[in-house]
N, C-alpha and C. Protein backbone atom coordinates (compact mmCIF):
# COMPACT_ATOMS: atom_id res chain seq x y z
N UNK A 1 107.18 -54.41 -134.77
CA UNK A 1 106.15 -55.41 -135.03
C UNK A 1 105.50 -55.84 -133.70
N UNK A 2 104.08 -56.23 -133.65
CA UNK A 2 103.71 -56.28 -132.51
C UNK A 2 103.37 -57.56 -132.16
N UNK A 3 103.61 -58.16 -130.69
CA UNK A 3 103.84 -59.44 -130.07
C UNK A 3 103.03 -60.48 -130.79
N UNK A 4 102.98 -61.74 -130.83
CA UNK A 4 101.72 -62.16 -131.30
C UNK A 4 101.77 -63.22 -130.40
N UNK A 5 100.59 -64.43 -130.09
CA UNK A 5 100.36 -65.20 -129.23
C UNK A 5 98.95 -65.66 -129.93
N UNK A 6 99.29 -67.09 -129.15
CA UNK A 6 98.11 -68.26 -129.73
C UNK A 6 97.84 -68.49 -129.06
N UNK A 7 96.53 -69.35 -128.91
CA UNK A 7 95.54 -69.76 -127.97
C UNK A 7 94.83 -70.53 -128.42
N UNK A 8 94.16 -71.48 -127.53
CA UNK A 8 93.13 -72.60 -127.76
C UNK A 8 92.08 -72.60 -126.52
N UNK A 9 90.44 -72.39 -127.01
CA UNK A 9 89.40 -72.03 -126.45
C UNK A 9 88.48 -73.67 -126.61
N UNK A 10 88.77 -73.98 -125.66
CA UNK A 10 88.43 -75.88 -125.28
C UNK A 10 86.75 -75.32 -124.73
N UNK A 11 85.99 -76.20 -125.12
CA UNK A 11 84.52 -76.08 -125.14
C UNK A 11 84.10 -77.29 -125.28
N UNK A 12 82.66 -77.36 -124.63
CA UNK A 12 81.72 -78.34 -124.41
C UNK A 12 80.32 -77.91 -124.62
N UNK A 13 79.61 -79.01 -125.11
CA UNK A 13 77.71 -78.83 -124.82
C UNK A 13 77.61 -79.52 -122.95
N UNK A 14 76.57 -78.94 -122.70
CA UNK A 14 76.20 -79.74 -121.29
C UNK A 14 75.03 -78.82 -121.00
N UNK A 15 73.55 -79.71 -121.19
CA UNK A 15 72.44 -79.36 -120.54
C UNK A 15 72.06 -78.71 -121.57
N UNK A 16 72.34 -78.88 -122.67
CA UNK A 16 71.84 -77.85 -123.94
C UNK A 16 72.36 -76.17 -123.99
N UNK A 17 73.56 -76.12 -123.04
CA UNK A 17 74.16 -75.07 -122.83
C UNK A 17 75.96 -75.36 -123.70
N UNK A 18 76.31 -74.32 -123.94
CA UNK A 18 77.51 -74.04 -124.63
C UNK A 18 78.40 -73.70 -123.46
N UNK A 19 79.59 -74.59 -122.91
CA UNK A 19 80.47 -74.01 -121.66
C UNK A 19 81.78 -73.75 -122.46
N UNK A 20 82.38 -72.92 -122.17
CA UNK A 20 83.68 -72.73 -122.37
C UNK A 20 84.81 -72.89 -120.81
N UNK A 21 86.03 -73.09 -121.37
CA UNK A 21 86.99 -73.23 -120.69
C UNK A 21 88.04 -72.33 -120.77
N UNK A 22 88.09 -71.50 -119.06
CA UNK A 22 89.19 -70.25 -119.46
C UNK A 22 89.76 -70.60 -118.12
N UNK A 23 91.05 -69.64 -118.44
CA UNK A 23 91.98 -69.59 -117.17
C UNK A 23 91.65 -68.67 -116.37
N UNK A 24 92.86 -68.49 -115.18
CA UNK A 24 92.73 -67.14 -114.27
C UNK A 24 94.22 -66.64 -114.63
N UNK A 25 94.84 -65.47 -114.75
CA UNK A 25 96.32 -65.55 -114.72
C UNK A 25 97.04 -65.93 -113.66
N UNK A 26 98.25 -66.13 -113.31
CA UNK A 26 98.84 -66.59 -111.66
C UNK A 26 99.30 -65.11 -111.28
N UNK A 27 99.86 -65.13 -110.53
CA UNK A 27 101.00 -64.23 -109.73
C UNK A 27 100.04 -62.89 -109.24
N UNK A 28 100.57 -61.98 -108.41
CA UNK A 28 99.94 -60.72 -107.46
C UNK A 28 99.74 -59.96 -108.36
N UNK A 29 99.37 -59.91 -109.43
CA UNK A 29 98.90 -58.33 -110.20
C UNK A 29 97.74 -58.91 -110.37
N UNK A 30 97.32 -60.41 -110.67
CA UNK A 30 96.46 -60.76 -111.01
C UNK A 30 95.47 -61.07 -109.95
N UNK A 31 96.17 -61.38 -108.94
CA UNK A 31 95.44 -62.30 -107.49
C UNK A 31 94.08 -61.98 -106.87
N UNK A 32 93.42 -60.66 -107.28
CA UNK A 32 92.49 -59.80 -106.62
C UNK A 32 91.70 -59.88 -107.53
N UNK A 33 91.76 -60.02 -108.79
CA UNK A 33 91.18 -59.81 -110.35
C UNK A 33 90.28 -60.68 -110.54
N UNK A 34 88.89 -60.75 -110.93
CA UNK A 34 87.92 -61.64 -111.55
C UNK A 34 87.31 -61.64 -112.46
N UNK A 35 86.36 -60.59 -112.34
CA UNK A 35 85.65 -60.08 -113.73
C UNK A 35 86.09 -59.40 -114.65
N UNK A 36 86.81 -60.07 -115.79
CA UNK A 36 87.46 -59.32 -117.05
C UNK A 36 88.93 -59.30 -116.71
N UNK A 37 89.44 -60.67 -116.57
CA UNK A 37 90.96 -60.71 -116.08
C UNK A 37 91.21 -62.13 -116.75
N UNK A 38 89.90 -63.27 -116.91
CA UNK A 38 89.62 -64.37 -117.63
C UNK A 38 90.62 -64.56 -119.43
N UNK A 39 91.16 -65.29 -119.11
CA UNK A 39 91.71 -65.70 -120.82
C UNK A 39 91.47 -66.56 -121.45
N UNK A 40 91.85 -67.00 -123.00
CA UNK A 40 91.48 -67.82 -123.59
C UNK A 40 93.58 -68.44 -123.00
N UNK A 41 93.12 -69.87 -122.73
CA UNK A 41 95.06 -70.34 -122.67
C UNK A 41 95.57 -70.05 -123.77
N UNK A 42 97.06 -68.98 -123.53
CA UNK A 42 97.71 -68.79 -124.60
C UNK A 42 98.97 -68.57 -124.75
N UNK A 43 99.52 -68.10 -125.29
CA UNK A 43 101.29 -67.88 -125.12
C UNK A 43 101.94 -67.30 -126.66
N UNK A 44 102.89 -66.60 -126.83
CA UNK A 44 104.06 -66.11 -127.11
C UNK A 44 104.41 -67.27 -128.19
N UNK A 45 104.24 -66.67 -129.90
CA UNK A 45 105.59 -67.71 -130.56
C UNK A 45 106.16 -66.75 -131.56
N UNK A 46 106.92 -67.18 -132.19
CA UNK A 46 108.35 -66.51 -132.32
C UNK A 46 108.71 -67.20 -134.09
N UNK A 47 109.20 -66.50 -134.89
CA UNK A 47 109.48 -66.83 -136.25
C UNK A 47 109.53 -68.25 -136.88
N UNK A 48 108.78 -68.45 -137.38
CA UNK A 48 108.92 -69.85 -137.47
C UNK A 48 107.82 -70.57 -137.14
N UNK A 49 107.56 -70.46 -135.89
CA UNK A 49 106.66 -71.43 -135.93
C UNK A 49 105.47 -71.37 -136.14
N UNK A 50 104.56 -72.10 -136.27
CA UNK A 50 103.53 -71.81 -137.06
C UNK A 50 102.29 -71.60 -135.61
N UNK A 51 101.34 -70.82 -135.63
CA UNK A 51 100.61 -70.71 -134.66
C UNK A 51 99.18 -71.33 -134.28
N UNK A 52 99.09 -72.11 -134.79
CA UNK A 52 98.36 -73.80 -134.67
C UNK A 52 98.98 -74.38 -133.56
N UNK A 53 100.46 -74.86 -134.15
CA UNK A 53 100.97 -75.44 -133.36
C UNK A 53 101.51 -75.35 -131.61
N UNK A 54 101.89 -73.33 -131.75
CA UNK A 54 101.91 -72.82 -130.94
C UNK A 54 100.92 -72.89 -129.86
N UNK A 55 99.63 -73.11 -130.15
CA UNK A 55 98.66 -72.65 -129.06
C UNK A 55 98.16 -73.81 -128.53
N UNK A 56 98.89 -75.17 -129.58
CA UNK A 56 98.39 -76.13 -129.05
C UNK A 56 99.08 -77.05 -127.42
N UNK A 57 100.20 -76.38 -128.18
CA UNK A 57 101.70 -76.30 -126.90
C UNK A 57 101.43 -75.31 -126.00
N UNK A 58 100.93 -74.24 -125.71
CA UNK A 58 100.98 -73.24 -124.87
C UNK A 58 99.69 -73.62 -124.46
N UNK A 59 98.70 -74.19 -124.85
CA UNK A 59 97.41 -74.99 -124.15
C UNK A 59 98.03 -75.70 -122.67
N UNK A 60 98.58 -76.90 -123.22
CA UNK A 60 99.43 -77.69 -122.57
C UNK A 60 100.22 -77.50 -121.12
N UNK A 61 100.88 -76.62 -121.84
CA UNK A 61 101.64 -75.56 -120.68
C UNK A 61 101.52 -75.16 -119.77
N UNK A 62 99.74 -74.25 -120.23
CA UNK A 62 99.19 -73.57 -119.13
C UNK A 62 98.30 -74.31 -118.35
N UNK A 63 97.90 -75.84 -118.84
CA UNK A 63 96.78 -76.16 -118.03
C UNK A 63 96.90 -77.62 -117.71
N UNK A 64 97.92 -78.63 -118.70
CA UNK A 64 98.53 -79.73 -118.12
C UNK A 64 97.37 -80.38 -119.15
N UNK A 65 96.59 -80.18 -120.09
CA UNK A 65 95.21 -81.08 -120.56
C UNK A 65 96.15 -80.71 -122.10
N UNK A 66 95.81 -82.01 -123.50
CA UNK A 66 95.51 -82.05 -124.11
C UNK A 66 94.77 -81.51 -125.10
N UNK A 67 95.20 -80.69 -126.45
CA UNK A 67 94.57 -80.39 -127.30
C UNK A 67 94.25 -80.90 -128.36
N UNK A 68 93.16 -81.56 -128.29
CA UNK A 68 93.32 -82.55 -129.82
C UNK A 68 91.97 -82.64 -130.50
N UNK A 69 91.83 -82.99 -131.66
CA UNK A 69 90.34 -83.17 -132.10
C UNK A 69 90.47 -82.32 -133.12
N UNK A 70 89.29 -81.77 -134.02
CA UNK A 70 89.40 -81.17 -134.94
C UNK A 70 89.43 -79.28 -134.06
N UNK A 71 90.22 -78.65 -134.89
CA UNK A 71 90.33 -76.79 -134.44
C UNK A 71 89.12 -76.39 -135.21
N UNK A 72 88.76 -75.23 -134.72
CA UNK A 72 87.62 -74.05 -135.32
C UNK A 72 88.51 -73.07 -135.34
N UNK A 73 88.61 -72.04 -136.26
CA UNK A 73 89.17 -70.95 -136.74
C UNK A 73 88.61 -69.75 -135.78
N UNK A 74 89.27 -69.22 -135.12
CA UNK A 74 88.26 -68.68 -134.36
C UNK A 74 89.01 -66.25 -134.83
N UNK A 75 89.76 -66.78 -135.95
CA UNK A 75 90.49 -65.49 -135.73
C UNK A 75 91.59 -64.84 -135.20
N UNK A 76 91.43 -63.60 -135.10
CA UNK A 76 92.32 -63.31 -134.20
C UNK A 76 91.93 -61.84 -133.86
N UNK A 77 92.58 -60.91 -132.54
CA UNK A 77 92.14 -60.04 -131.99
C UNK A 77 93.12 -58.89 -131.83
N UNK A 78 93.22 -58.27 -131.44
CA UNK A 78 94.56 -57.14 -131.03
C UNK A 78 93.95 -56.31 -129.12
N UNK A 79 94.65 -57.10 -128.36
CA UNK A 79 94.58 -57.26 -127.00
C UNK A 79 94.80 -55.25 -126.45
N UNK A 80 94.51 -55.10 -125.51
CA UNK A 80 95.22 -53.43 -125.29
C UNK A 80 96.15 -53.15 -125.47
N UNK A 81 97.30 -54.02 -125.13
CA UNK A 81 98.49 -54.00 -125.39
C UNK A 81 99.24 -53.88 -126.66
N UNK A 82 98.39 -53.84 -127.71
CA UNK A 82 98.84 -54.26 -128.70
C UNK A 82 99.19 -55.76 -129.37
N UNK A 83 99.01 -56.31 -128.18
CA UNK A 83 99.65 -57.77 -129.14
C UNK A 83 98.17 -58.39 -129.56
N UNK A 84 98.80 -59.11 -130.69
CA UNK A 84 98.16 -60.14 -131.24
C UNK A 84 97.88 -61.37 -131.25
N UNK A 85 96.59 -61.71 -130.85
CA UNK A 85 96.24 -62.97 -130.16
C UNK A 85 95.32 -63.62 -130.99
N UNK A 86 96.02 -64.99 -131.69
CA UNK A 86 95.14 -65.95 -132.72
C UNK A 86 94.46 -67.09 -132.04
N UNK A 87 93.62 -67.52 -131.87
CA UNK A 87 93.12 -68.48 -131.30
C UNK A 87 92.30 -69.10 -132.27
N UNK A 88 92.30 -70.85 -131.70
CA UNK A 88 91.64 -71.98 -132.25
C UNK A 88 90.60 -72.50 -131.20
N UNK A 89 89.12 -73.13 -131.25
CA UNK A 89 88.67 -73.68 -130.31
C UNK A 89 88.35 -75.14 -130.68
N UNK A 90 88.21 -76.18 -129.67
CA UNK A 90 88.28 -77.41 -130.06
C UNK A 90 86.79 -77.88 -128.86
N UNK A 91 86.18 -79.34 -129.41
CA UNK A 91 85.52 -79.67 -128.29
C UNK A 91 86.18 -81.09 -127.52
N UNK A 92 86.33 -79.99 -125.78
CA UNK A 92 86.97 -81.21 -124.96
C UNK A 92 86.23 -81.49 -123.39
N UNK A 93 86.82 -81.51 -123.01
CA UNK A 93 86.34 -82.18 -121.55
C UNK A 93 88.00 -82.45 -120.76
N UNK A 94 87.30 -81.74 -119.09
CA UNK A 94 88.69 -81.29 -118.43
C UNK A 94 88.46 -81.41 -117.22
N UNK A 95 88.75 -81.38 -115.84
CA UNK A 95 88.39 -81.25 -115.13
C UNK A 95 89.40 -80.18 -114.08
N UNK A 96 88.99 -79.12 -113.73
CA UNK A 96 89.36 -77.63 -113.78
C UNK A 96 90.43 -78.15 -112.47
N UNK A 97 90.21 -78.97 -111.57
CA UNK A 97 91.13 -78.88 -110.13
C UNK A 97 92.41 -80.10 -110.59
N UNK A 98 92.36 -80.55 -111.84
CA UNK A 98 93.79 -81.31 -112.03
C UNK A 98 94.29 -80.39 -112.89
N UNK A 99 94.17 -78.71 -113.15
CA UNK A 99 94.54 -77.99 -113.62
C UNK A 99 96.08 -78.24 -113.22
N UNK A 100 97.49 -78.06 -114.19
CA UNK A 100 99.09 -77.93 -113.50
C UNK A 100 99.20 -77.17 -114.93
N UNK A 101 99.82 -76.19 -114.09
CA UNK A 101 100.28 -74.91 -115.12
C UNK A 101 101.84 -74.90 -114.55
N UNK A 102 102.45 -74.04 -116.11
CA UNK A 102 104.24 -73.90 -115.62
C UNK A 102 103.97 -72.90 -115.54
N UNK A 103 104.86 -72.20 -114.76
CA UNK A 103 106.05 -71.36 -113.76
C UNK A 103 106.60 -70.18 -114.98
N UNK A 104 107.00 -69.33 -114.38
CA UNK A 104 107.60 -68.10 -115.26
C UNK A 104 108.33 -67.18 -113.80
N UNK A 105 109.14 -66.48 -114.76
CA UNK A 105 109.24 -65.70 -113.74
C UNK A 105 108.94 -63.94 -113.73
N UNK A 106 109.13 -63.48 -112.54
CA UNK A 106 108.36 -62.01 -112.99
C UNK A 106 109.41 -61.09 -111.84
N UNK A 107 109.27 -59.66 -112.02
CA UNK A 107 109.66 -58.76 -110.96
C UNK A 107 109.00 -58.37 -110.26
N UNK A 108 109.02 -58.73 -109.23
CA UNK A 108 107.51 -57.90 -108.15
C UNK A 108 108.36 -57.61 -106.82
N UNK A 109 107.62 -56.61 -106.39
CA UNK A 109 106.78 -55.77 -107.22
C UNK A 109 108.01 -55.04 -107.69
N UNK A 110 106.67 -54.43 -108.87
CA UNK A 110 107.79 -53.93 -110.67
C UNK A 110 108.74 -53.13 -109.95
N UNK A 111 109.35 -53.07 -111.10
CA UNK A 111 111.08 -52.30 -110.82
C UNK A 111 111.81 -52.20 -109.48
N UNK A 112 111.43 -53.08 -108.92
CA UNK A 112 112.42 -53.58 -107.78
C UNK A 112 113.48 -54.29 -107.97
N UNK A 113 113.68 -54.99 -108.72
CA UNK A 113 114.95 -55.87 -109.28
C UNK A 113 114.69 -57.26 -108.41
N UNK A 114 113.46 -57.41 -107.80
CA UNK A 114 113.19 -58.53 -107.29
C UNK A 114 112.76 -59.88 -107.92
N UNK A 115 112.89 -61.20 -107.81
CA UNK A 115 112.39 -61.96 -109.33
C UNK A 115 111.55 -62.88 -107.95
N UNK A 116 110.61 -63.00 -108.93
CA UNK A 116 109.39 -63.67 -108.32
C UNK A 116 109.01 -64.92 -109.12
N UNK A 117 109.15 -66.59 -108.75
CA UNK A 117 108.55 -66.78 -109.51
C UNK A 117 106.88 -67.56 -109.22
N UNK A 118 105.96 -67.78 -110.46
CA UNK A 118 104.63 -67.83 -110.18
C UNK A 118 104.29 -68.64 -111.66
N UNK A 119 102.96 -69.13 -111.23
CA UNK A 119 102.52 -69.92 -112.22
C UNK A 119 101.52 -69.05 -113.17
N UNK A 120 101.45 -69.46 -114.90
CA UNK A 120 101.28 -69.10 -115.58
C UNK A 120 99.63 -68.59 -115.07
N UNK A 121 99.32 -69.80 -115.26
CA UNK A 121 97.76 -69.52 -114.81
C UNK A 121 97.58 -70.01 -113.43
N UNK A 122 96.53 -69.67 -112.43
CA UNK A 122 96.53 -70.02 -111.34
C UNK A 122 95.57 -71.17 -111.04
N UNK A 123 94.22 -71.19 -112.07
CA UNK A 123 93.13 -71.95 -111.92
C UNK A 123 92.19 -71.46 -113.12
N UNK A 124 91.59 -73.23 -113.45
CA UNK A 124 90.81 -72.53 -114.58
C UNK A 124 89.39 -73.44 -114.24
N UNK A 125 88.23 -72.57 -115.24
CA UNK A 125 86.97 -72.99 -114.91
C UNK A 125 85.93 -72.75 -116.03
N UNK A 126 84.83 -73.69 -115.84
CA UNK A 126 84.00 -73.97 -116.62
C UNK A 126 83.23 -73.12 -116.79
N UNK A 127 82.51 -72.08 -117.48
CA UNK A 127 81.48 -70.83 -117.87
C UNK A 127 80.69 -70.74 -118.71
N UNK A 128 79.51 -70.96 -118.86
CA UNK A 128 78.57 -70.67 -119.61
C UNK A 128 79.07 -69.46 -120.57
N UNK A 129 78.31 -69.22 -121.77
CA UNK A 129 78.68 -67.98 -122.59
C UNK A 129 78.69 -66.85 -122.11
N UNK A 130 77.79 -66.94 -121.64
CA UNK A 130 76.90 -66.04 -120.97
C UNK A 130 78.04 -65.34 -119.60
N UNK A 131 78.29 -66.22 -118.83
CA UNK A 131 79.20 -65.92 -117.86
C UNK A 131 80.30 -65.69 -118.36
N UNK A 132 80.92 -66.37 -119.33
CA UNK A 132 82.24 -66.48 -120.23
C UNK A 132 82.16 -64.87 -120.58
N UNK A 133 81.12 -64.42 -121.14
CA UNK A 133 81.40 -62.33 -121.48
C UNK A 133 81.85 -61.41 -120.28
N UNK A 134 81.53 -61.92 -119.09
CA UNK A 134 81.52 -61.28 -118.14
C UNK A 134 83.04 -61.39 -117.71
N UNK A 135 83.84 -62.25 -117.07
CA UNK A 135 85.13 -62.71 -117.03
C UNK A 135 85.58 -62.84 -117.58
N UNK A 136 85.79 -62.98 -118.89
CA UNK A 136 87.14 -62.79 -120.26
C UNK A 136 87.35 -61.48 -120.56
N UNK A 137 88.47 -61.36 -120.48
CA UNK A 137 89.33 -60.09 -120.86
C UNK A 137 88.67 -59.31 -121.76
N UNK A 138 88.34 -58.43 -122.05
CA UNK A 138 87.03 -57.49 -123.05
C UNK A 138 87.86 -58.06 -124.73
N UNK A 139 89.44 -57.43 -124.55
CA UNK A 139 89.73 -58.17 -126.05
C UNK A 139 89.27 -58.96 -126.58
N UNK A 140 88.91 -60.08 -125.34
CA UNK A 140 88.74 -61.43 -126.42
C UNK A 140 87.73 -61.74 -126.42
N UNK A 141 86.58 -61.02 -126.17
CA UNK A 141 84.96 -60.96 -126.42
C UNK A 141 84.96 -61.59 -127.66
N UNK A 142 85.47 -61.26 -128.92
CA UNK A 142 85.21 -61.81 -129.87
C UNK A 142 85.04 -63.28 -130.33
N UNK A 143 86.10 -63.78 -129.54
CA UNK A 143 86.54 -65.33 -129.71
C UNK A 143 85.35 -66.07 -128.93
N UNK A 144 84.24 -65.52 -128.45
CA UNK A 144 83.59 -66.03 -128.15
C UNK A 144 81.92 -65.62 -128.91
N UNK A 145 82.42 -64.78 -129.45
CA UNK A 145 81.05 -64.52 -130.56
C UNK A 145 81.01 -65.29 -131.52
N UNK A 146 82.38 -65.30 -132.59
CA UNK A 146 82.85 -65.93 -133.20
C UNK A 146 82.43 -67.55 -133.16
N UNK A 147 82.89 -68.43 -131.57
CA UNK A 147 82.36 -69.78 -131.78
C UNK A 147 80.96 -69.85 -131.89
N UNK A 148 80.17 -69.09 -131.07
CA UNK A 148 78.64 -68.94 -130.88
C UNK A 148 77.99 -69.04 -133.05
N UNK A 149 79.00 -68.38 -133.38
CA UNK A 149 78.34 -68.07 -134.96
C UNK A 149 78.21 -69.16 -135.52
N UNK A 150 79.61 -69.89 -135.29
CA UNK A 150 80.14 -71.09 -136.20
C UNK A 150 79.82 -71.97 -135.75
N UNK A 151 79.00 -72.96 -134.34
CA UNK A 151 78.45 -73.57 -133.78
C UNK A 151 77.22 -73.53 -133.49
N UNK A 152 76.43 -72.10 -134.18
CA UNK A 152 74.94 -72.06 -134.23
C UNK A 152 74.55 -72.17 -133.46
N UNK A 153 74.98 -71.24 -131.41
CA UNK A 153 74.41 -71.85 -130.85
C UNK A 153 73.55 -70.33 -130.27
C-alpha cells in the first residue's frame, strides 16, 4: 500500500492577487533546490487517523502557525514517489520569518550510517499563483489549479 500524507495549503487575497503559502524542505539534499522543490506543509499519517486532522497537525509542525477556519477540499495527488498526498486549503495570514519547524532525523550522506539531524522545513514564503507553479513540486501543480477553480480566481 502506498504512503499517504496530508497537507494544508494556507492562502490569502492581497492586491487583488491570490498568494499562497509553501515551504522549502530542510536538510542538504534539499539546500541547493528552488524551483520545483516547493511543498504544500505536510506529513505522514498512519491507520486511524483521519487525514483532516492529520494535516492540520503536520501544518503545525512544520511551520509553528495555526490551522483554522473553514478547509477547501482540495483532493489529492500521487507524488513520484508514489505516495499519496491529500491536501486541504484554508484562508490565513502568517508571517514567513516566525516560521519554527520540528526536527527529524536523516542519514547523510545516504548509507553512511551517519544520523543527521535537520529541520522539517527550512523556510517558508509567500507566492503569487503564478510564482507558486514555478516552485512547487510538479506533483502538486494540481492543488493549486484546483483552489484557483473553487475560488474563481
Amino acid at each position: 500500500m502506498a504512503k499517504r500524507s496530508a497537507g494544508m495549503l494556507m492562502f490569502r487575497k492581497k492586491g487583488g492577487e491570490l498568494e499562497v503559502f509553501l515551504v522549502h524542505p530542510g536538510g542538504p539534499f534539499w539546500a541547493a533546490k528552488d524551483a520545483g522543490a516547493w511543498t504544500v506543509p505536510k506529513g505522514e499519517y498512519g491507520e486511524g487517523e483521519e487525514a483532516l486532522d492529520a494535516a492540520k497537525r503536520e501544518f503545525t509542525e512544520e511551520t509553528g502557525f495555526a490551522a483554522e477556519g473553514e478547509f477547501i477540499d482540495l483532493g489529492s495527488v500521487r507524488q513520484t514517489s508514489g505516495k499519496i498526498v491529500n491536501a486541504w486549503a484554508f484562508e490565513g495570514d502568517c508571517e514567513p520569518e516566525k516560521l519554527v519547524s520540528n526536527f527529524c532525523e536523516i542519514e547523510w550522506p545516504p548509507r553512511s550510517g551517519k544520523k543527521k539531524q535537520i529541520p522539517e522545513v527550512d523556510r517558508g514564503a509567500w507566492f503569487t499563483l503564478a510564482q507558486a507553479r514555478e516552485k512547487i513540486l510538479k506533483s502538486q501543480l494540481g492543488f493549486l489549479d484546483v483552489l484557483r477553480q473553487k475560488l474563481r480566481f
